[in-house]
Protein backbone atom coordinates (compact mmCIF):
# COMPACT_ATOMS: atom_id res chain seq x y z
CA UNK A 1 -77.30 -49.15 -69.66
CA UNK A 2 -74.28 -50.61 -67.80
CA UNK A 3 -73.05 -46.24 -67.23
CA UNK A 4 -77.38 -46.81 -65.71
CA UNK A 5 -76.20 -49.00 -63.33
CA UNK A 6 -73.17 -47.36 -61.91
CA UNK A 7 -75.18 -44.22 -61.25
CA UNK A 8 -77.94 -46.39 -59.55
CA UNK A 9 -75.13 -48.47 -57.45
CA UNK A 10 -73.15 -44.73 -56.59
CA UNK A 11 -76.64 -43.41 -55.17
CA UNK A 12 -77.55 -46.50 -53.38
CA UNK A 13 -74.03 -46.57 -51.86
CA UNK A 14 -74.46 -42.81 -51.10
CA UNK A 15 -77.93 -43.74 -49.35
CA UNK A 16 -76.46 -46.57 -47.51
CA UNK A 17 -73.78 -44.33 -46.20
CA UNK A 18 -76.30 -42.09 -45.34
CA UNK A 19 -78.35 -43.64 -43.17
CA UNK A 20 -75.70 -45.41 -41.78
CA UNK A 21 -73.68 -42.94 -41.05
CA UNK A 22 -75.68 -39.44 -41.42
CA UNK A 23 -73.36 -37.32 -39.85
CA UNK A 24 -70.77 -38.03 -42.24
CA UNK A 25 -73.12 -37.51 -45.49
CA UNK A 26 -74.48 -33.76 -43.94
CA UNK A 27 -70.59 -33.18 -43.69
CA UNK A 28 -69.64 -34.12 -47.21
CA UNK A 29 -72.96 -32.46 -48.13
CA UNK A 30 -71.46 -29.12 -46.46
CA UNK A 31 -68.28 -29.85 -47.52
CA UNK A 32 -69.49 -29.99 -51.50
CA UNK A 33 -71.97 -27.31 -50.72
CA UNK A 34 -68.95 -24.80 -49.59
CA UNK A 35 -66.79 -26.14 -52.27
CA UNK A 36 -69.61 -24.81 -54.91
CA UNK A 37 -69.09 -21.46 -54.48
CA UNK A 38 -65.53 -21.98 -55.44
CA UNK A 39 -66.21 -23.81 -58.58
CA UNK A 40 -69.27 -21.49 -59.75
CA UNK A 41 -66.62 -17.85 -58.80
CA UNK A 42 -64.29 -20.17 -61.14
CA UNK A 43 -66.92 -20.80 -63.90
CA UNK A 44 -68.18 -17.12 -63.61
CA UNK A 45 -64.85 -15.33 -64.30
CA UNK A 46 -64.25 -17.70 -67.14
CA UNK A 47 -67.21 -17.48 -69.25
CA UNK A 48 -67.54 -13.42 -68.38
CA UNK A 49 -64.37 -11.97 -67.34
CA UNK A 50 -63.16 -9.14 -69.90
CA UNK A 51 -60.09 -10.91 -71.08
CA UNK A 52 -59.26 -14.66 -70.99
CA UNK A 53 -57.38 -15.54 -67.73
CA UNK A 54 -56.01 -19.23 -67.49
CA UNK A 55 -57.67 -21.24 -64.78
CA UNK A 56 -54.51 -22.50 -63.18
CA UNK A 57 -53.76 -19.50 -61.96
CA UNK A 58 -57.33 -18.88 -60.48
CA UNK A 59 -56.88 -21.69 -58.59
CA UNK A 60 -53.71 -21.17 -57.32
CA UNK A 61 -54.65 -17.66 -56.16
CA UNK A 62 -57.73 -19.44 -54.23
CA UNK A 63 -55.25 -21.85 -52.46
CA UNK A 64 -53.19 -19.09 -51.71
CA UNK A 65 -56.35 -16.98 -50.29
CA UNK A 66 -57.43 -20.03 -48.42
CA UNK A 67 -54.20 -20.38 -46.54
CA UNK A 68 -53.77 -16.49 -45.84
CA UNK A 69 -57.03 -16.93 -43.51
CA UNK A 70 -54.49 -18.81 -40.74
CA UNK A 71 -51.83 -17.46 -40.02
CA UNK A 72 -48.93 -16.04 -41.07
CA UNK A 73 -46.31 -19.20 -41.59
CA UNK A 74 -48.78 -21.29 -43.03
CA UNK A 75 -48.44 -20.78 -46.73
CA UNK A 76 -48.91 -21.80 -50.35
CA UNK A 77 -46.56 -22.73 -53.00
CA UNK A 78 -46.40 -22.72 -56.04
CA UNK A 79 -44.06 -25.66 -58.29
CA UNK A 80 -41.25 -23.03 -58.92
CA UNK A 81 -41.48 -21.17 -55.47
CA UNK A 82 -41.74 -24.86 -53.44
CA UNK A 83 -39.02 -26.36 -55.90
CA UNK A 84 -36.62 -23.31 -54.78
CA UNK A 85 -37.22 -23.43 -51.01
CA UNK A 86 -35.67 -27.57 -51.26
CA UNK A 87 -32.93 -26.47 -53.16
CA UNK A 88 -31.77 -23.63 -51.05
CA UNK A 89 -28.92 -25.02 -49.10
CA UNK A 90 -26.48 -22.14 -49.65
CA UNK A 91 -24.25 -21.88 -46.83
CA UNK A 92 -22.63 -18.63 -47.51
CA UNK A 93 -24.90 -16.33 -50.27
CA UNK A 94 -24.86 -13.02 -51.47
CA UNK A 95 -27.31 -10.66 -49.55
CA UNK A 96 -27.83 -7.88 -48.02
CA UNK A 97 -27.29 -9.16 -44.38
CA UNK A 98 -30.50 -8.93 -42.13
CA UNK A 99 -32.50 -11.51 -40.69
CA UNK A 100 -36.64 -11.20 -41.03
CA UNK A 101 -39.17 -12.82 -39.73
CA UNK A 102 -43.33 -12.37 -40.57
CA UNK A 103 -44.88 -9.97 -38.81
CA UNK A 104 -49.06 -8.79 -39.47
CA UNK A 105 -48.42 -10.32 -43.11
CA UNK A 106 -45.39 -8.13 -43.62
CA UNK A 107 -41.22 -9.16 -44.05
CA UNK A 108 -40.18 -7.81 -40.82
CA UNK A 109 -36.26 -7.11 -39.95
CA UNK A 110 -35.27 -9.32 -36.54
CA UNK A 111 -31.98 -7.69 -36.73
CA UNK A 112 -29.29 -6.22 -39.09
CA UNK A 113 -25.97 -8.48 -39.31
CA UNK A 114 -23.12 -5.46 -38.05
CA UNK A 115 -20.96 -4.49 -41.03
CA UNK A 116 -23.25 -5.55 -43.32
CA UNK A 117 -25.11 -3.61 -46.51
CA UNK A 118 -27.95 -3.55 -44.37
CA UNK A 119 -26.62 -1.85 -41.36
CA UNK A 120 -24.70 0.53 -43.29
CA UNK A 121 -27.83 1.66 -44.64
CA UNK A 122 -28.71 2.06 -41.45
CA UNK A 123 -31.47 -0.91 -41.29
CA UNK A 124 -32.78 -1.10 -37.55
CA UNK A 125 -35.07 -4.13 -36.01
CA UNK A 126 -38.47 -3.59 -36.50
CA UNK A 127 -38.25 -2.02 -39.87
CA UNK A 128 -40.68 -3.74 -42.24
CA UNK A 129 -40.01 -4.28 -45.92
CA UNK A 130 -42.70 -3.73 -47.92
CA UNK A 131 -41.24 -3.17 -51.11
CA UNK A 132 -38.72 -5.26 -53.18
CA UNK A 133 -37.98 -3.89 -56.47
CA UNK A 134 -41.11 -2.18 -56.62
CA UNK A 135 -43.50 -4.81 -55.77
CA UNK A 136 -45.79 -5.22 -51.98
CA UNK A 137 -44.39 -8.01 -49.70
CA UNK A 138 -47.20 -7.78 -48.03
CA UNK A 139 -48.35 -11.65 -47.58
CA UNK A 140 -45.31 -12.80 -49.53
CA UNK A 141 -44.06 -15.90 -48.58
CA UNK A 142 -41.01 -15.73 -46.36
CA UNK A 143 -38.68 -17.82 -48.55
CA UNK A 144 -39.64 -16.04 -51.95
CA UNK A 145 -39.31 -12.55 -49.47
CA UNK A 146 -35.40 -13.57 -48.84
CA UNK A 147 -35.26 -15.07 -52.44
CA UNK A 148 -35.70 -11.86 -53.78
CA UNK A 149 -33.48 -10.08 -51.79
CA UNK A 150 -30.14 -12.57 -51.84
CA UNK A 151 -28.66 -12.69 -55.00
CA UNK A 152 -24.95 -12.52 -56.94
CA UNK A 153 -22.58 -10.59 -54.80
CA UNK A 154 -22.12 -6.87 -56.36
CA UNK A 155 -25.69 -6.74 -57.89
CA UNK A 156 -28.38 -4.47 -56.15
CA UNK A 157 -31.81 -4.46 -55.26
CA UNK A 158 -33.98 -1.54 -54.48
CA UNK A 159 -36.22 -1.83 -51.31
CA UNK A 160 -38.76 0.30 -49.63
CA UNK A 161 -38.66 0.08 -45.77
CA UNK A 162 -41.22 1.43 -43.04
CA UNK A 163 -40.15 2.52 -39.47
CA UNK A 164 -42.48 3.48 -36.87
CA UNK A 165 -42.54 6.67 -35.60
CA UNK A 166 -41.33 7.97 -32.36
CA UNK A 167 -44.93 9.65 -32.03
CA UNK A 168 -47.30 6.40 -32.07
CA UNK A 169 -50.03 8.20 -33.58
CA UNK A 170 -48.16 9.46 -36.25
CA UNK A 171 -47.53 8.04 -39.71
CA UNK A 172 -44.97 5.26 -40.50
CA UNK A 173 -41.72 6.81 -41.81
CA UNK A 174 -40.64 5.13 -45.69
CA UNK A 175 -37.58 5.19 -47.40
CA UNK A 176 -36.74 4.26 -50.41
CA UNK A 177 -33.10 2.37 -50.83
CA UNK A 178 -30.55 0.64 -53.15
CA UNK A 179 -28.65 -1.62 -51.76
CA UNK A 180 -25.47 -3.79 -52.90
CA UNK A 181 -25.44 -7.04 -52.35
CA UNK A 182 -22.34 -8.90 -50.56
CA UNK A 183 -20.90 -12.50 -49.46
CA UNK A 184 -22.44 -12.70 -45.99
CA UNK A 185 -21.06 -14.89 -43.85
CA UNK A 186 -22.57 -14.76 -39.80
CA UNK A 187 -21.03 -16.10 -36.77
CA UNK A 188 -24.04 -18.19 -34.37
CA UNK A 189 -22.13 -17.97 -30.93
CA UNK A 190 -20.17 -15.48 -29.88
CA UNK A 191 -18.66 -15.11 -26.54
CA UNK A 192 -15.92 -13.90 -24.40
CA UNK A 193 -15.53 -13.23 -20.24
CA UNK A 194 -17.49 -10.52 -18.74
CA UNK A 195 -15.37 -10.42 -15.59
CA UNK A 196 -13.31 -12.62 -13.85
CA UNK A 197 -16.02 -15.11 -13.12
CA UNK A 198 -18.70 -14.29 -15.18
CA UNK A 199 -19.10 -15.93 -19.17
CA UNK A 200 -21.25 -14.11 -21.68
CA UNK A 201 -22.16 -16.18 -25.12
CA UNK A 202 -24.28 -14.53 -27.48
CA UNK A 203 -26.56 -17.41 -29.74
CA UNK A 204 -27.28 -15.12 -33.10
CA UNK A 205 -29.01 -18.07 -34.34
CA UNK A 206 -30.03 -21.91 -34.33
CA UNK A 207 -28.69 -22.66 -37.49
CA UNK A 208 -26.07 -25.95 -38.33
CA UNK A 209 -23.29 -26.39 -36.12
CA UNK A 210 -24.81 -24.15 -33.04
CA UNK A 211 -24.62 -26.83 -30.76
CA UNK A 212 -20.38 -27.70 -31.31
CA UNK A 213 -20.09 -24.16 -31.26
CA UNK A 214 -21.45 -23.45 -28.33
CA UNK A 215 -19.87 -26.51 -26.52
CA UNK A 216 -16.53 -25.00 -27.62
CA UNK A 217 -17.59 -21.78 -25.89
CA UNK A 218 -18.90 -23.21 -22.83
CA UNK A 219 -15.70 -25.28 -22.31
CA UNK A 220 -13.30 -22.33 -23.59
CA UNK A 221 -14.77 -20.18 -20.67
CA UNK A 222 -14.51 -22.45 -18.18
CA UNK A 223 -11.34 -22.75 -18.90
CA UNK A 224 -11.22 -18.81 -18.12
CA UNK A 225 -12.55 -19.33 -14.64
CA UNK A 226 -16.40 -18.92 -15.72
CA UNK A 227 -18.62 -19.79 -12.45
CA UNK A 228 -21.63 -18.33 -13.85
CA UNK A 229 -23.34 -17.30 -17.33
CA UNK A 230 -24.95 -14.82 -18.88
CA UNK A 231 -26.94 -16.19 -22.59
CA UNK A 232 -27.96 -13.71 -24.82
CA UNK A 233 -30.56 -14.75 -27.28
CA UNK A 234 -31.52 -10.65 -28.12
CA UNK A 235 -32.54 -10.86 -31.65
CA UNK A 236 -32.04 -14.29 -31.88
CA UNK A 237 -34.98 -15.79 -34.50
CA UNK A 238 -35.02 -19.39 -33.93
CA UNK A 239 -33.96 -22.17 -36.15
CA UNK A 240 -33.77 -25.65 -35.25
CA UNK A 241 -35.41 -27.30 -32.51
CA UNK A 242 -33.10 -29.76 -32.04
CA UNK A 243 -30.47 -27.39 -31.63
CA UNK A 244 -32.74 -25.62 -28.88
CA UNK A 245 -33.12 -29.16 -27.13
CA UNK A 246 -29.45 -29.72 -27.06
CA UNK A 247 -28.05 -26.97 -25.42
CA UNK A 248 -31.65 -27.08 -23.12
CA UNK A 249 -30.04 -30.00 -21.84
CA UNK A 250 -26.64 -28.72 -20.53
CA UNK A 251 -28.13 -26.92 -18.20
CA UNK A 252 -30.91 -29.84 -17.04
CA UNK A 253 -30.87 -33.37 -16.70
CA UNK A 254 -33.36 -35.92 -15.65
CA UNK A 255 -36.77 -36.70 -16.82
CA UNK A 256 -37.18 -32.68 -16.61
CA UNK A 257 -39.83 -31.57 -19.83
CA UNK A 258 -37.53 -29.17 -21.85
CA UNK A 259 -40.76 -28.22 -24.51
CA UNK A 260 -44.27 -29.93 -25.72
CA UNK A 261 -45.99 -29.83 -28.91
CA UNK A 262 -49.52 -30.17 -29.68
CA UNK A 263 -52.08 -29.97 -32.17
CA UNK A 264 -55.60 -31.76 -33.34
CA UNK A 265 -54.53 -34.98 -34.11
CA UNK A 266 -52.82 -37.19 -31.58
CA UNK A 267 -50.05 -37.96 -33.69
CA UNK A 268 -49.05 -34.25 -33.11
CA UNK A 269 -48.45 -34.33 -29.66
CA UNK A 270 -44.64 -34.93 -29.10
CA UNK A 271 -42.39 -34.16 -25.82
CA UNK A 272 -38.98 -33.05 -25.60
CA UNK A 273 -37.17 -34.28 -22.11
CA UNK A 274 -33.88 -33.63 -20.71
CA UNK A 275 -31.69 -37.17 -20.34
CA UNK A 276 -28.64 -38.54 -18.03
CA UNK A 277 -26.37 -35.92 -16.87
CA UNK A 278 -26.08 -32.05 -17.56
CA UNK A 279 -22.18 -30.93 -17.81
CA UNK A 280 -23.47 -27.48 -16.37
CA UNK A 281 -26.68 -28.57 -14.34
CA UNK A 282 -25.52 -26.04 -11.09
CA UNK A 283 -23.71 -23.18 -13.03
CA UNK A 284 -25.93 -19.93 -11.97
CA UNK A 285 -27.72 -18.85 -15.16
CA UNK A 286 -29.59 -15.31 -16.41
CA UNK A 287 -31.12 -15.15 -20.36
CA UNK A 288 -31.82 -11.73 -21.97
CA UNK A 289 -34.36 -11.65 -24.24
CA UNK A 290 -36.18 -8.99 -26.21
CA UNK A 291 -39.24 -8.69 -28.90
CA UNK A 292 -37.00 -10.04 -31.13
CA UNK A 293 -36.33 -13.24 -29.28
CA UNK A 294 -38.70 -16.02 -31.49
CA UNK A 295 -39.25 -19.82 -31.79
CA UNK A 296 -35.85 -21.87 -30.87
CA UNK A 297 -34.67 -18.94 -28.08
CA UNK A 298 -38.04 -18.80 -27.29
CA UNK A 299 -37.83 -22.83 -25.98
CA UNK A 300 -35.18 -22.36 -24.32
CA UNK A 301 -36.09 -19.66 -22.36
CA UNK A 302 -39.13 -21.25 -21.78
CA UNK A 303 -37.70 -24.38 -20.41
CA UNK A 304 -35.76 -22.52 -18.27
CA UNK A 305 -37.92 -20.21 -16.57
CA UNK A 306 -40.73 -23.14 -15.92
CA UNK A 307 -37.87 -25.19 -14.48
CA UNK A 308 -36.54 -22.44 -11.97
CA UNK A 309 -33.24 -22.84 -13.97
CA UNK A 310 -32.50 -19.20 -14.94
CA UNK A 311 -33.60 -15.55 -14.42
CA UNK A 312 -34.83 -13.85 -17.73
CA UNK A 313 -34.17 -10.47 -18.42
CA UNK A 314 -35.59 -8.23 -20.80
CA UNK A 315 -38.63 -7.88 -22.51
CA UNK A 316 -41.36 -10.55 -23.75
CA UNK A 317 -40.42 -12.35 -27.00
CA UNK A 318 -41.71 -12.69 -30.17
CA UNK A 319 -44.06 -15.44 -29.63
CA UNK A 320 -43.20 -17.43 -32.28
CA UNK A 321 -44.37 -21.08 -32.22
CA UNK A 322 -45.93 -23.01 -34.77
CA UNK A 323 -44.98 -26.13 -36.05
CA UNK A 324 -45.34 -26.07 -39.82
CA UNK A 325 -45.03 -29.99 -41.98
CA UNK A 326 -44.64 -29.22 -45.71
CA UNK A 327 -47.35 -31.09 -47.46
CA UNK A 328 -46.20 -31.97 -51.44
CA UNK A 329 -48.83 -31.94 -54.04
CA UNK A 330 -49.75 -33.39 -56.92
CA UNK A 331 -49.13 -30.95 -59.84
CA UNK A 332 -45.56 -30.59 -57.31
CA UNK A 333 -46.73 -27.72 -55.58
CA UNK A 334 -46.98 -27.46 -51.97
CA UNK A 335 -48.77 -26.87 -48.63
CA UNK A 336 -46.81 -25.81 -45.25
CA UNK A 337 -49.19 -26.33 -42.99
CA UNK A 338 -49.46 -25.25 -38.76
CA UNK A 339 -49.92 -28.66 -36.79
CA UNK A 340 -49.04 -28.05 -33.91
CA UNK A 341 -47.79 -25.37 -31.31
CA UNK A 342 -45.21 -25.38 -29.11
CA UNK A 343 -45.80 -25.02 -25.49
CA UNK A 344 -43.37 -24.44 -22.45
CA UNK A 345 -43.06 -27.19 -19.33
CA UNK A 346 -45.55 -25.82 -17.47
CA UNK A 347 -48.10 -25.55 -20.21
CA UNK A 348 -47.99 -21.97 -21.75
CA UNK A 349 -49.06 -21.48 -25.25
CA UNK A 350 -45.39 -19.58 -26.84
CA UNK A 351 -47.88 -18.43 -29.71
CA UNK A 352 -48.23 -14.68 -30.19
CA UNK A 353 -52.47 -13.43 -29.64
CA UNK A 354 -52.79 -10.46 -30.34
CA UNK A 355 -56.28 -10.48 -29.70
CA UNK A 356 -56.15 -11.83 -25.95
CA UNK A 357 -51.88 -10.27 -25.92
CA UNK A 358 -51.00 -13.61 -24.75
CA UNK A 359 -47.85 -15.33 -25.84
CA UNK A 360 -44.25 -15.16 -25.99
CA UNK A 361 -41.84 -15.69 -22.69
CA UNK A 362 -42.49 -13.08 -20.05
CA UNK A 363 -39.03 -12.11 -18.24
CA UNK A 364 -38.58 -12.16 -14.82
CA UNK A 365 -37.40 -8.92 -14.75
CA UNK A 366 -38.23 -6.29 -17.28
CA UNK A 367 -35.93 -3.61 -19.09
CA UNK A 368 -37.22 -1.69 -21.70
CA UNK A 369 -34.63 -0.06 -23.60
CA UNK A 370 -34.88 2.61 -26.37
CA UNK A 371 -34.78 2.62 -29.95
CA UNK A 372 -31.66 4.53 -30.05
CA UNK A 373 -29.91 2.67 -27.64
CA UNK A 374 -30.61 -0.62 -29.66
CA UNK A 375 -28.99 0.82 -32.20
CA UNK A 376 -25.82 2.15 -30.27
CA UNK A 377 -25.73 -1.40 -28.73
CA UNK A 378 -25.84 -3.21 -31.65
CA UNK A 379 -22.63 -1.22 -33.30
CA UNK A 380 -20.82 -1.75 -29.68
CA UNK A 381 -21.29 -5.06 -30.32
CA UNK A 382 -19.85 -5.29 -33.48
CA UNK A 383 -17.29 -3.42 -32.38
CA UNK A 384 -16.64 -5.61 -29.24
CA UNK A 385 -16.01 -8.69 -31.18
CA UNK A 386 -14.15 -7.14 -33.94
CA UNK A 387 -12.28 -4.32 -33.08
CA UNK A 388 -9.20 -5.57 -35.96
CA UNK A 389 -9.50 -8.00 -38.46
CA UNK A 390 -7.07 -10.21 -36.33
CA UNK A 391 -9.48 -10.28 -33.87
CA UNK A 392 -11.66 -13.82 -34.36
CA UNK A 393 -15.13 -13.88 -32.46
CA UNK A 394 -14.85 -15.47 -29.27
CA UNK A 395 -11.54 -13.80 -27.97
CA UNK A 396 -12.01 -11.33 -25.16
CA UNK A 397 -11.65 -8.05 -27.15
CA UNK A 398 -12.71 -5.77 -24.51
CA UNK A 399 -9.54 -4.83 -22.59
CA UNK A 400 -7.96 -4.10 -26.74
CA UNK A 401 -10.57 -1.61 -27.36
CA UNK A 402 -10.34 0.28 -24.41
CA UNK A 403 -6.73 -0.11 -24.84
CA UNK A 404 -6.94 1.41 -28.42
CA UNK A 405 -9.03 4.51 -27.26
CA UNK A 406 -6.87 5.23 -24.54
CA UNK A 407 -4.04 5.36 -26.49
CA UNK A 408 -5.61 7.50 -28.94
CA UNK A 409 -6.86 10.21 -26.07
CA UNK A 410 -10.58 9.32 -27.13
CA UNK A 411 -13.32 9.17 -24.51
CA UNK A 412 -15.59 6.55 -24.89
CA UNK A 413 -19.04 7.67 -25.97
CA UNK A 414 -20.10 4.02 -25.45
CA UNK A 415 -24.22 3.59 -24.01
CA UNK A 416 -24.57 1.49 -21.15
CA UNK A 417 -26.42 -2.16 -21.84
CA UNK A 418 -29.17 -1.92 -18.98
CA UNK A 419 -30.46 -5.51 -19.60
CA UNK A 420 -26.49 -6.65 -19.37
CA UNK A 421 -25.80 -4.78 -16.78
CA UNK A 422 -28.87 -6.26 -14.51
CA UNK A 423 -27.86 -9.94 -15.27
CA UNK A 424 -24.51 -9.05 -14.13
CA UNK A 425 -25.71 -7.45 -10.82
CA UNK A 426 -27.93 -10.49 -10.41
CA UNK A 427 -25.40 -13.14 -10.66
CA UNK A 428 -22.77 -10.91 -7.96
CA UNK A 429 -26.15 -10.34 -5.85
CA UNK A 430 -26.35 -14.31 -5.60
CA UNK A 431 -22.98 -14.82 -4.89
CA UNK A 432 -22.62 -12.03 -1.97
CA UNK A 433 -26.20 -13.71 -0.40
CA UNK A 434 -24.70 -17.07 -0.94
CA UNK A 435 -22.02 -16.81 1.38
CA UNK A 436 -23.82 -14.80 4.09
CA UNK A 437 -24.40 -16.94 7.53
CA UNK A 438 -27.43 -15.76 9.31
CA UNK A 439 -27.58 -16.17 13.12
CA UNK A 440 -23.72 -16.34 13.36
């Protein structure tokens, strides 16, 4: 009698909410209506699926389904996976030495870290992984992706990578390859003096400690006779926003809007603004970006350009820009979840679209560069910055090289950096126009 009542008192409440309120009743109707078809799939396979399957995992696999319909950083995870991506605070790890990103549901390389397993195996940006000990990546989650691959220095793991072709119609080109792991340990600014007046810092990454690091650089150069700057974020990933604001804001001051997120709810719309006084507000300013450019680099490039602060160079970014909150859950799995979106000062949605091929940070000025002379330019690099051991990343290194191969009779069969070469160019162009005096 009294269990009477309660059902009675539940459907008189329901009614009452109902007529009060019928919109929200036809959407919890919908709501339980779509929700249905889960449970009765779930029910189905139980009762009539060859061999006994535990319902857990059913579930899990429908979260995970659920959350592969929006994109590709929202994701689901399960107790083990989400109680591995808090504890992963490793500073230094044993790896392989690339940097990936998610690209069309695949582990995409950004770039390969120079002198690394992964470069000598000849690992180029754009190469996706789609294997890892035998087993698709495709729709992995990211952190179980680089989980798989790091591991105890002077183990392997066996991966299968895909290049595209040359030929755009052809096939992709896989290869099969072990690789040893080793202590990585990567640099996030680099830098040194182009020319007498011009500075050149390279930001690999927005990781811990970017922002002291590159305040060492900026003030080290100065102290060189720097009068203008060339920033590099070419391959650059992203990392952490606040790291993006930070160094946004030695180049701007004022009220000026650096970036701006937004999503559905209110709550998720949050602005980013330059404060006080900017150490370098007038120094004359190019970025080069590439494909490879994403998230953090992609901010500050952003901020830039919509502020008339810099000159890009390059090609269009990434287009990385969501703004994921990880959402705990009750059996201690978890939900990362897209909020938001970043968007640049003026407005533009950072956010790759394929479909409309919106997205990313136009440059200014475009240079396309080739596939093989990426990969020349990356070993230059490496070489640039650490032509000895003794040489420590920062110190000019330049003039020692070129000192080396001349002593040695060698020619240099060094490619040219185009994009480099352009910001360079640009920043002498300004300062030749600067001090002409028209009508005297």
């Amino acid at each position: 009698m009294k269990n009477a009542r309660k059902i009675v008192l539940v459907t008189l409440s329901a009614l009452f909410i109902g007529a009060v309120f019928p919109y929200v009743n036809f959407a919890l109707d919908q709501t339980y209506q779509q929700l249905k078809v889960i449970v009765d799939v779930l029910e189905l396979i139980k009762d009539n699926y060859v061999e006994q399957i535990d319902p857990q995992k059913l579930v899990y696999g429908a979260a995970k389904g659920m959350v592969e319909e929006l994109d590709d950083f929202s994701q689901f995870m399960e107790p083990d996976v989400y109680d591995r991506v808090k504890s992963d605070t490793e500073g230094e790890f044993g790896g392989i030495g690339i940097r990936v990103d998610t690209k069309d549901g695949w582990l995409t390389v950004v770039t390969p870290l120079p002198n690394t397993p992964a470069w000598r195996a000849q690992m180029l940006p754009g190469d996706k992984i789609i294997k890892i000990e035998g087993e698709s990546t495709k729709d992995l989650i990211i952190d179980e992706a680089i989980k798989k691959l790091r591991g105890k220095p002077g183990t392997q793991v066996k991966i299968t990578t895909a290049r595209e072709a040359e030929d755009k119609n052809a096939e992709w080109i896989t290869r099969d390859i072990t690789i040893t792991r080793e202590l990585i340990k990567s640099e996030n600014v680099k830098w040194r003096m182009l020319d007498a007046k011009t500075g050149y810092i390279k930001i690999v990454e927005f990781t811990g400690h970017v922002t002291e690091n590159f305040d060492k650089a900026m003030a080290e150069l100065k102290g060189k006779g720097m009068e203008a700057l060339v920033l590099d974020l070419r391959y650059n990933p992203g990392g952490l926003l606040s790291a993006a604001v930070d160094i946004s804001k030695v180049f701007m001051n004022g009220d000026k809007m650096i970036v701006y997120t937004k999503g559905r709810k209110p709550e998720n719309y949050q602005e980013f603004r330059a404060g006080g006084s900017a150490a370098y507000e007038r120094l004359p300013l190019v970025i080069l970006m590439n494909r490879y450019s994403a998230s953090a680099s992609e901010i500050v490039a952003g901020a830039m350009q919509d502020n008339k602060r810099a000159v890009i160079i390059g090609e269009r970014s990434f287009g990385k820009a969501s703004v994921q909150s990880m959402i705990p859950l009750s059996d201690k799995s978890a939900l990362r979840l897209t909020i938001a979106k970043y968007y640049t000062p003026n407005g533009k949605s950072i956010q790759h679209d394929a479909k409309n091929e919106t997205g990313g940070i136009t440059p200014d000025i475009a240079v396309k560069v080739s596939l093989e002379t990426e990969k020349k330019l990356l070993q230059q690099g490496e070489e640039l910055y650490f032509p000895g051991k003794d040489v420590k990343p920062g110190k000019d290194a330049k003039d020692e090289k070129t000192v080396k191969d001349d002593k040695a009779g060698k020619k240099s069969d060094a490619v040219a950096d185009d994009v480099l070469e352009r910001a360079v160019e640009l920043l002498k162009a300004r300062e030749v126009l600067g001090n002409l005096k028209p009508g005297k």
